[in-house]
Protein backbone atom coordinates (compact mmCIF):
# COMPACT_ATOMS: atom_id res chain seq x y z
CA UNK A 1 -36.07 -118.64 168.96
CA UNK A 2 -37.89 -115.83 167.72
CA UNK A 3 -41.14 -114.37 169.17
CA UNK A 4 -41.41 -111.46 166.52
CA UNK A 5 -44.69 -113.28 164.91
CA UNK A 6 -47.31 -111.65 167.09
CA UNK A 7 -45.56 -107.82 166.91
CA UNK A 8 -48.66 -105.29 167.19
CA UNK A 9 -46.31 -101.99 167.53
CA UNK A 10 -43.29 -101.91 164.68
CA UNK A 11 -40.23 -100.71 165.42
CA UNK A 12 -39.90 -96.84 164.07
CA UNK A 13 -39.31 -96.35 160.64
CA UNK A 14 -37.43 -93.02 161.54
CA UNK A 15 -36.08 -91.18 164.70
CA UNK A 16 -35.31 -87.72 163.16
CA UNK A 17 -37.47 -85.66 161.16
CA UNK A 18 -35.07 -82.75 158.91
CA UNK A 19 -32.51 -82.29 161.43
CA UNK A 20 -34.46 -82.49 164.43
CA UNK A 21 -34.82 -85.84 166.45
CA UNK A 22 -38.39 -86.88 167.11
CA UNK A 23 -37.33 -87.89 171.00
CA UNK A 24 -36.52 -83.96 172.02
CA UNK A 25 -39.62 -82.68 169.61
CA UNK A 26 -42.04 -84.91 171.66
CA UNK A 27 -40.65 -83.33 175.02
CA UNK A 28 -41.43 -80.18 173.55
CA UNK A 29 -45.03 -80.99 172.49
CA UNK A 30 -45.12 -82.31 176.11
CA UNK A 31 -44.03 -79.17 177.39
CA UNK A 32 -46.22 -76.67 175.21
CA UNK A 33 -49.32 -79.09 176.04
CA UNK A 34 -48.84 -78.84 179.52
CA UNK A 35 -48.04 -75.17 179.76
CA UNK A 36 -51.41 -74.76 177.50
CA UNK A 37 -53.84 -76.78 180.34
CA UNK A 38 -52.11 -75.00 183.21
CA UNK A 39 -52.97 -71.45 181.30
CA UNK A 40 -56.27 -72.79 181.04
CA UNK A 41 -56.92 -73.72 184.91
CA UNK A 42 -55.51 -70.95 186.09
CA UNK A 43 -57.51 -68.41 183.96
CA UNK A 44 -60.47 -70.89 185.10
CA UNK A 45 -59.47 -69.73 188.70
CA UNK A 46 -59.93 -65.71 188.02
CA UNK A 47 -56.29 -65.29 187.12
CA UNK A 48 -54.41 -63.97 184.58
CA UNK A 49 -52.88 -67.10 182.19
CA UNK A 50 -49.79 -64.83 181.34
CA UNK A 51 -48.43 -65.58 184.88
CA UNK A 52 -48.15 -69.43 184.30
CA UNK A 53 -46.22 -68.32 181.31
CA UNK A 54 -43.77 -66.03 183.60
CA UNK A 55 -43.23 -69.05 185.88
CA UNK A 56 -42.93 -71.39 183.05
CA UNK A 57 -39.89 -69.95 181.82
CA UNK A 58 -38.10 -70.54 184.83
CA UNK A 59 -39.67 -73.82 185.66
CA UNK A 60 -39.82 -75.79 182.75
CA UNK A 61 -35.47 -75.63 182.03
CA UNK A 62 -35.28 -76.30 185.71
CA UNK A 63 -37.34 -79.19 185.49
CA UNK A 64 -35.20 -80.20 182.68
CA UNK A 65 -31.83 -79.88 184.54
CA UNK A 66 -32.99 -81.89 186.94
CA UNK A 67 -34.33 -84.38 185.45
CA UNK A 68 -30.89 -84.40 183.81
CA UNK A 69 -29.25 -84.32 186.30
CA UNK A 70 -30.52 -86.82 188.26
CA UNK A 71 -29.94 -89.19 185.52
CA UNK A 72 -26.61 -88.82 185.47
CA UNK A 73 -26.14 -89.49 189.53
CA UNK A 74 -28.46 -92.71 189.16
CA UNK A 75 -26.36 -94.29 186.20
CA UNK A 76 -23.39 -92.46 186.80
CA UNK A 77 -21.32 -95.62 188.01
CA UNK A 78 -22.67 -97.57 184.58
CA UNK A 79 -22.66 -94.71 181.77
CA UNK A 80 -20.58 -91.72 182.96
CA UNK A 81 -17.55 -92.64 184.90
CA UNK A 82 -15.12 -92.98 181.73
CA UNK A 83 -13.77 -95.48 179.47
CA UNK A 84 -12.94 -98.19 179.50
CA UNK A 85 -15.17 -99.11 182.46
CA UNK A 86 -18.04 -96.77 181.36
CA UNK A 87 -19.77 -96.19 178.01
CA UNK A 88 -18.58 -92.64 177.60
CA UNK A 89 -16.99 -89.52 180.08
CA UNK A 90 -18.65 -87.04 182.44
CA UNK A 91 -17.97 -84.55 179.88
CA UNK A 92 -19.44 -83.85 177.55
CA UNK A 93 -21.89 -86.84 177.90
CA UNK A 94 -23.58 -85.67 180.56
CA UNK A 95 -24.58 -83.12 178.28
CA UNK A 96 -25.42 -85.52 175.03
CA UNK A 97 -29.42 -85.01 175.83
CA UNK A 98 -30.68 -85.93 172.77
CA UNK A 99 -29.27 -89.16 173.49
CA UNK A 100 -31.74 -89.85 175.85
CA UNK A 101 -31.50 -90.10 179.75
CA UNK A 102 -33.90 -87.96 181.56
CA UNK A 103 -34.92 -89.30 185.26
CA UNK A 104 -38.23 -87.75 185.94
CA UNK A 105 -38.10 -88.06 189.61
CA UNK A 106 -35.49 -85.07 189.52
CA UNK A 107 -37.43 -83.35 187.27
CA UNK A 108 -40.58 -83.20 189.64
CA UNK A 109 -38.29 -82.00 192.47
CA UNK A 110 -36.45 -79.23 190.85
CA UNK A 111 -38.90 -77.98 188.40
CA UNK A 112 -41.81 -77.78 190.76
CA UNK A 113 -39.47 -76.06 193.05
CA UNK A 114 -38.42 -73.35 191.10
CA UNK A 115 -42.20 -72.41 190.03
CA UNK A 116 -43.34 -72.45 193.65
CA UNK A 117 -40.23 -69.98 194.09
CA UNK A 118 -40.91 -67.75 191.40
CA UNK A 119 -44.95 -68.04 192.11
CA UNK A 120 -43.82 -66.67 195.49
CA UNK A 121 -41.90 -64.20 194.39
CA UNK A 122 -44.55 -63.29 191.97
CA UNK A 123 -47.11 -62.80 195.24
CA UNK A 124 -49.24 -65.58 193.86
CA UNK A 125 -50.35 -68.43 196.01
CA UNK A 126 -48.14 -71.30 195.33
CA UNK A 127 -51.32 -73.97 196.41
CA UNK A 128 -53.64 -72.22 193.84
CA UNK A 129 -51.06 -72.52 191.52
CA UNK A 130 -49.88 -75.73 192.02
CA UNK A 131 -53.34 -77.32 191.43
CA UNK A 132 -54.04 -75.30 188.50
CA UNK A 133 -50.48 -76.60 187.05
CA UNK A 134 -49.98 -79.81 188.47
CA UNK A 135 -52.62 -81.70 186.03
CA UNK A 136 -49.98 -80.74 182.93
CA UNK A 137 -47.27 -82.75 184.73
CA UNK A 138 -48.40 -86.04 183.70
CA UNK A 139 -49.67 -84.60 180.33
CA UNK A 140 -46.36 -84.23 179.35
CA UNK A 141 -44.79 -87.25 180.55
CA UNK A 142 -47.49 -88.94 178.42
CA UNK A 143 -46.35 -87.51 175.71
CA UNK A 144 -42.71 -87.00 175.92
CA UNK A 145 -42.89 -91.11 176.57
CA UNK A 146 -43.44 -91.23 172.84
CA UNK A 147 -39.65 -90.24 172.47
CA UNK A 148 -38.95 -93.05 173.66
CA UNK A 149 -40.40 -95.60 171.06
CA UNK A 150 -38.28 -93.30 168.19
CA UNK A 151 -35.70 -93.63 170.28
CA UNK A 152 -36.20 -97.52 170.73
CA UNK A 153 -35.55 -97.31 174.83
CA UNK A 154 -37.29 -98.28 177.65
CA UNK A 155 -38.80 -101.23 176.50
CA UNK A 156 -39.67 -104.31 179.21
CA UNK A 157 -38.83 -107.82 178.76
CA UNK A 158 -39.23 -110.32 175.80
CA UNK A 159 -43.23 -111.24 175.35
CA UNK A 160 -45.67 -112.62 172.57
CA UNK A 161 -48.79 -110.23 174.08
CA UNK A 162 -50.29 -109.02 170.93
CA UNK A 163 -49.62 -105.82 172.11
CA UNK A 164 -46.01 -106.22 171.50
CA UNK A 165 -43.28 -103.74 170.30
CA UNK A 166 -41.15 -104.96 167.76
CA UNK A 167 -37.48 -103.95 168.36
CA UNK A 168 -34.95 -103.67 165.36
CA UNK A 169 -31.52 -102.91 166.24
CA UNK A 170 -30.78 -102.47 162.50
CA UNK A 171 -27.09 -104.16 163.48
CA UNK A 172 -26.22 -101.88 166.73
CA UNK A 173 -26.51 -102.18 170.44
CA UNK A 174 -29.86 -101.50 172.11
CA UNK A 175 -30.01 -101.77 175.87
CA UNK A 176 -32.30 -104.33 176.95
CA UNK A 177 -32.22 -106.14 173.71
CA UNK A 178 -32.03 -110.10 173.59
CA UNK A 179 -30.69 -111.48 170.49
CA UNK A 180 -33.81 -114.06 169.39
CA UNK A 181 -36.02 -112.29 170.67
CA UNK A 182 -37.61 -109.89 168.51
CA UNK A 183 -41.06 -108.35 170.22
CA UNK A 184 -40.69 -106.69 174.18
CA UNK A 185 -43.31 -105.77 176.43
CA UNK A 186 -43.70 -101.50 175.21
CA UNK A 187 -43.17 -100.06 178.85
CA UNK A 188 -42.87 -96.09 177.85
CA UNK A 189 -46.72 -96.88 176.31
CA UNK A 190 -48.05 -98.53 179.54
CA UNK A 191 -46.21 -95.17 181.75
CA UNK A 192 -47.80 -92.77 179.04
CA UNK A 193 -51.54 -94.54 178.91
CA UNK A 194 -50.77 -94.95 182.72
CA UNK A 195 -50.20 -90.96 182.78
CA UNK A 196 -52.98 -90.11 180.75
CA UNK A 197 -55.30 -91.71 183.27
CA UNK A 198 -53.28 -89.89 186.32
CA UNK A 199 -54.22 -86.32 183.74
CA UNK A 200 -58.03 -87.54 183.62
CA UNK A 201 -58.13 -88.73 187.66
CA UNK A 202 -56.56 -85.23 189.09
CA UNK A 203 -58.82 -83.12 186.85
CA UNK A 204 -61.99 -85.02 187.66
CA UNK A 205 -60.70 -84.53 191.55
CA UNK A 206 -59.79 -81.10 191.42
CA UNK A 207 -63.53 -80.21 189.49
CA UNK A 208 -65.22 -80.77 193.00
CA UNK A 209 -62.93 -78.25 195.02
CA UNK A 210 -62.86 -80.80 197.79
CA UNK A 211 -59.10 -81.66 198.21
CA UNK A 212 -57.19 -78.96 200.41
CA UNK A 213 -55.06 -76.61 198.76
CA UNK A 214 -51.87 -78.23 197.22
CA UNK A 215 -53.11 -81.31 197.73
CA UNK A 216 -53.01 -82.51 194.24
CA UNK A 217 -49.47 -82.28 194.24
CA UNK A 218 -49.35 -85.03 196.84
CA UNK A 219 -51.99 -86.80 194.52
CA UNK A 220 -50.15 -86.45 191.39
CA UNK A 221 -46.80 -87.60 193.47
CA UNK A 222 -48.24 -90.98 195.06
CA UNK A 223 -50.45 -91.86 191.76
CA UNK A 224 -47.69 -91.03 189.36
CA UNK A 225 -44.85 -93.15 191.74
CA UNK A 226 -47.22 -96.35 192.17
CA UNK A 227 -47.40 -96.74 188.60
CA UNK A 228 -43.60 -96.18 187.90
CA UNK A 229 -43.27 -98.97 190.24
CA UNK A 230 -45.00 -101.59 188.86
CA UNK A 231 -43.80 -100.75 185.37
CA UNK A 232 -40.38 -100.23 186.41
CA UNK A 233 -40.35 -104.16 187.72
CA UNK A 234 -41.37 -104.74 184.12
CA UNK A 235 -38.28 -102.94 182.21
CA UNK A 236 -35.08 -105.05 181.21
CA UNK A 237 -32.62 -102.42 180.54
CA UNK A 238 -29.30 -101.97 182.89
CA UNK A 239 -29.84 -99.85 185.24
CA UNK A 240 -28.24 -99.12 188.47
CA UNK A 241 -29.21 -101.52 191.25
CA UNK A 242 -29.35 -100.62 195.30
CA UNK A 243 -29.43 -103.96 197.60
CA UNK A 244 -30.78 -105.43 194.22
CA UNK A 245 -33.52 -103.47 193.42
CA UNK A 246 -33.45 -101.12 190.18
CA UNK A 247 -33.00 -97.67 191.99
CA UNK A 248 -36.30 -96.46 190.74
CA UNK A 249 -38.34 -98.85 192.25
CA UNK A 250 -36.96 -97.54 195.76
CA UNK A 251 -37.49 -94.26 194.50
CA UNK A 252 -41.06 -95.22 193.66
CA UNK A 253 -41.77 -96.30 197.32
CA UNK A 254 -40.23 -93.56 198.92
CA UNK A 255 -42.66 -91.13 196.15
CA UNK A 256 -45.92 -93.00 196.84
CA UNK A 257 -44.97 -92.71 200.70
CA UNK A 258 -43.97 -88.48 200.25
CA UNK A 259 -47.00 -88.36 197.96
CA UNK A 260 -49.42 -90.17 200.61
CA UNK A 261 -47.80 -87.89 203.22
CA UNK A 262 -48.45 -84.34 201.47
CA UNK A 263 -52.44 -85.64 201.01
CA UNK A 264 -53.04 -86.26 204.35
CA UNK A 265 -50.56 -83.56 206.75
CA UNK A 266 -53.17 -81.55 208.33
CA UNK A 267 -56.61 -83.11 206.36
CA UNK A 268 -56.92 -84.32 202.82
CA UNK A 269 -60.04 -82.29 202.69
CA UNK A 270 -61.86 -78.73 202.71
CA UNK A 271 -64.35 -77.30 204.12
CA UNK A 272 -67.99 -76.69 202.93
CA UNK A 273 -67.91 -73.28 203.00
CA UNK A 274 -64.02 -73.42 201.52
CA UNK A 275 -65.35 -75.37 198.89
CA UNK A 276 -68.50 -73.38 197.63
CA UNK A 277 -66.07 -70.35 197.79
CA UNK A 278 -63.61 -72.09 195.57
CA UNK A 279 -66.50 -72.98 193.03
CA UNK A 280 -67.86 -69.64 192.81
CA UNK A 281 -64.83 -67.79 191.24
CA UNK A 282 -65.54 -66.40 188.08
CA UNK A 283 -62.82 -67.15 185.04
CA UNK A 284 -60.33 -64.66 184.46
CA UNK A 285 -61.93 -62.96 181.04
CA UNK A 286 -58.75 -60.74 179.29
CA UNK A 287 -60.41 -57.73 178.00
CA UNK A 288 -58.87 -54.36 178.08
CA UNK A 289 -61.59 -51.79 177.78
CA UNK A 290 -63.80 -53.70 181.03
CA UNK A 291 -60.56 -53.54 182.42
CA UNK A 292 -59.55 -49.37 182.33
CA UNK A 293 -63.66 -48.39 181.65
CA UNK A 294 -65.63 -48.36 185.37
CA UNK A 295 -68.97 -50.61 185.07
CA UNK A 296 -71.46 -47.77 183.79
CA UNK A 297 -69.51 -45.22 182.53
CA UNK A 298 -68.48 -44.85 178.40
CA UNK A 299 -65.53 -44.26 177.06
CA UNK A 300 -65.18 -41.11 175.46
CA UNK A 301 -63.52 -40.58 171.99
CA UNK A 302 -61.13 -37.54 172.48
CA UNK A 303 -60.75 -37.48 168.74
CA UNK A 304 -64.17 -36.53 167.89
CA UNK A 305 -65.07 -33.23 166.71
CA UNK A 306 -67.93 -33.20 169.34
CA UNK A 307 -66.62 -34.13 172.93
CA UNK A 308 -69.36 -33.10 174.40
CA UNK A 309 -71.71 -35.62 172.07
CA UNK A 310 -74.37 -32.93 171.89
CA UNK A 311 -74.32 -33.19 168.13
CA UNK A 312 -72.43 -29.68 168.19
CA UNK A 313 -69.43 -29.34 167.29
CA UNK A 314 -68.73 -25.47 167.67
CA UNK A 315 -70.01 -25.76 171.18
CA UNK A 316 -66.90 -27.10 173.04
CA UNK A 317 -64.90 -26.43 176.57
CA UNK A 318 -63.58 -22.90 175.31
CA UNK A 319 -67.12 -21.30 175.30
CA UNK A 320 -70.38 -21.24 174.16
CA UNK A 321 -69.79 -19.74 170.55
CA UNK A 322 -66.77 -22.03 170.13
CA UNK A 323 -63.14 -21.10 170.43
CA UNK A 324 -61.60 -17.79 169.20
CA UNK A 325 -58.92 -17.02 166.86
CA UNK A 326 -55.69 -16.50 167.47
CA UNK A 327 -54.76 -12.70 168.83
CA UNK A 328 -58.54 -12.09 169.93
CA UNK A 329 -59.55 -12.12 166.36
CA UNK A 330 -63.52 -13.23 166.34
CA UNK A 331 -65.09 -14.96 163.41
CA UNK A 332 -66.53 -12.69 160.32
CA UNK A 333 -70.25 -12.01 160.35
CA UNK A 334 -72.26 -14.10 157.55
């Protein structure tokens, strides 16, 4: 039985482009996009930009471990615990990447722990900073998502919606795939559109200044979660089960209920006078001479020929007939 007539999305003509496969380059536009808004916000907020560049390099690999790493705990039992029971070894397939297998949930935890660390140790304020970065989160989940479709992965259960992604196989094994059926419901584009409207709802949020401090994280959390778990029921690929329920669904309750927790601890809310003060900061503006020059004075050109900037340049600090020669000699009569 085949249901490919109705296919909307094709399957990928490619997955690499030169030697570089399209699934890690769209993490990477997904990481430069969302280090690019949080420069943005946080120059918005008075500060300097190049500090969410200091704490990217430390956050955005940790995030990346992480997320790593939690993939290989959640499937470790199915993908990483050897032949002949497993698909491949601990090592070195827990380090095959660009294979695919990154669990997000472990890349929220450790990534956004490690910038509030090194925002700390910076002497920044790790709430400022975490709603001037949090918005980029999503941003690049969006778009790393679109790894996924090169990759062919992710993908939900057979359908005929007109919205359908074709999936070729192109004669090898595809998890998830079932043989006669040729279009699947394209989960990875319902978590990135999904995402993209998480990106829009937290900026719109955070424009008013009325959520507390840091309380976009819990936002972000609880919004991003109680997608993943509707789209997560939705996926057919193997995945490790926990009293038969795909692990991430559990993980997505236990996020939206963290998430819902973080908003409200102490008031989801500001006050007034918290709020007008928030609105009133002027953007951080990068210029070196307002930076070194006092409001008033000018800077003077010490190469001139006339420091002073009478218009004379014989008259200078060594006297009023200009400076001498060398051994006392004085200047010939005209």
């Amino acid at each position: 039985m085949s249901l490919g007539s109705l296919a909307f999305i094709p399957a990928p003509p490619f997955d690499t482009i030169g030697p570089f496969r399209l699934y890690g380059l769209m993490i990477a536009l997904g990481v430069l996009a969302s280090v690019a808004l949080a420069r943005r916000r946080w120059a918005a907020r008075g500060n300097d930009p190049e500090q969410i560049s200091s704490i990217a390099l430390w956050a955005v690999p940790a995030g990346l471990i992480g997320a790593r790493i939690y993939h290989v705990i959640t499937d470790y039992d199915r993908l990483y615990c050897g032949t002949p029971n497993c698909e491949r070894s601990l090592f070195p397939g827990a380090f095959e990447i660009w294979n695919g297998g990154l669990g997000i949930p472990g890349g929220i935890i450790v990534g956004v722990a490690v910038g509030v660390y090194v925002g700390y140790r910076m002497g920044i304020d790790w709430r400022d900073c975490i709603d001037a970065a949090i918005p980029g989160l999503p941003l690049a989940q969006a778009i790393g998502r679109l790894g996924n479709y090169f990759n062919q992965e992710l993908f939900g259960r057979p359908t005929t919606v007109p919205w359908a992604l074709k999936v070729d196989p192109k004669g090898g094994f595809l998890d998830g795939y079932v043989p006669g059926f040729e279009t699947y419901h394209p989960t990875f584009a319902y978590e990135l559109i999904w995402n993209l409207g998480v990106v829009g709802v937290l900026l719109w949020i955070d424009s008013k200044r009325r959520l507390g401090k840091g309380k976009i994280l819990g936002l972000y959390v609880a919004l991003y979660f109680l997608g993943r778990l509707w789209i997560e029921a939705m996926r057919s690929d193997t995945a490790t089960k926990v009293f038969g329920l795909r692990v991430n669904i559990w993980t997505s309750i236990i996020g939206i209920a963290i998430g819902t927790v973080i908003v409200l601890w102490k008031g989801p809310l500001r006050s007034k006078a918290a709020t007008a003060e928030a609105l009133a900061v002027e953007p951080f503006v990068f210029d070196a001479v307002a930076q070194t020059v006092p409001v008033g004075d000018e800077p003077v050109d010490t190469t001139s020929d006339d420091p002073e900037g009478d218009g004379d340049p014989t008259v200078g600090p060594e006297g009023e007939d200009g400076p001498e020669e060398a051994d006392g000699a004085t200047l010939p009569e005209p």
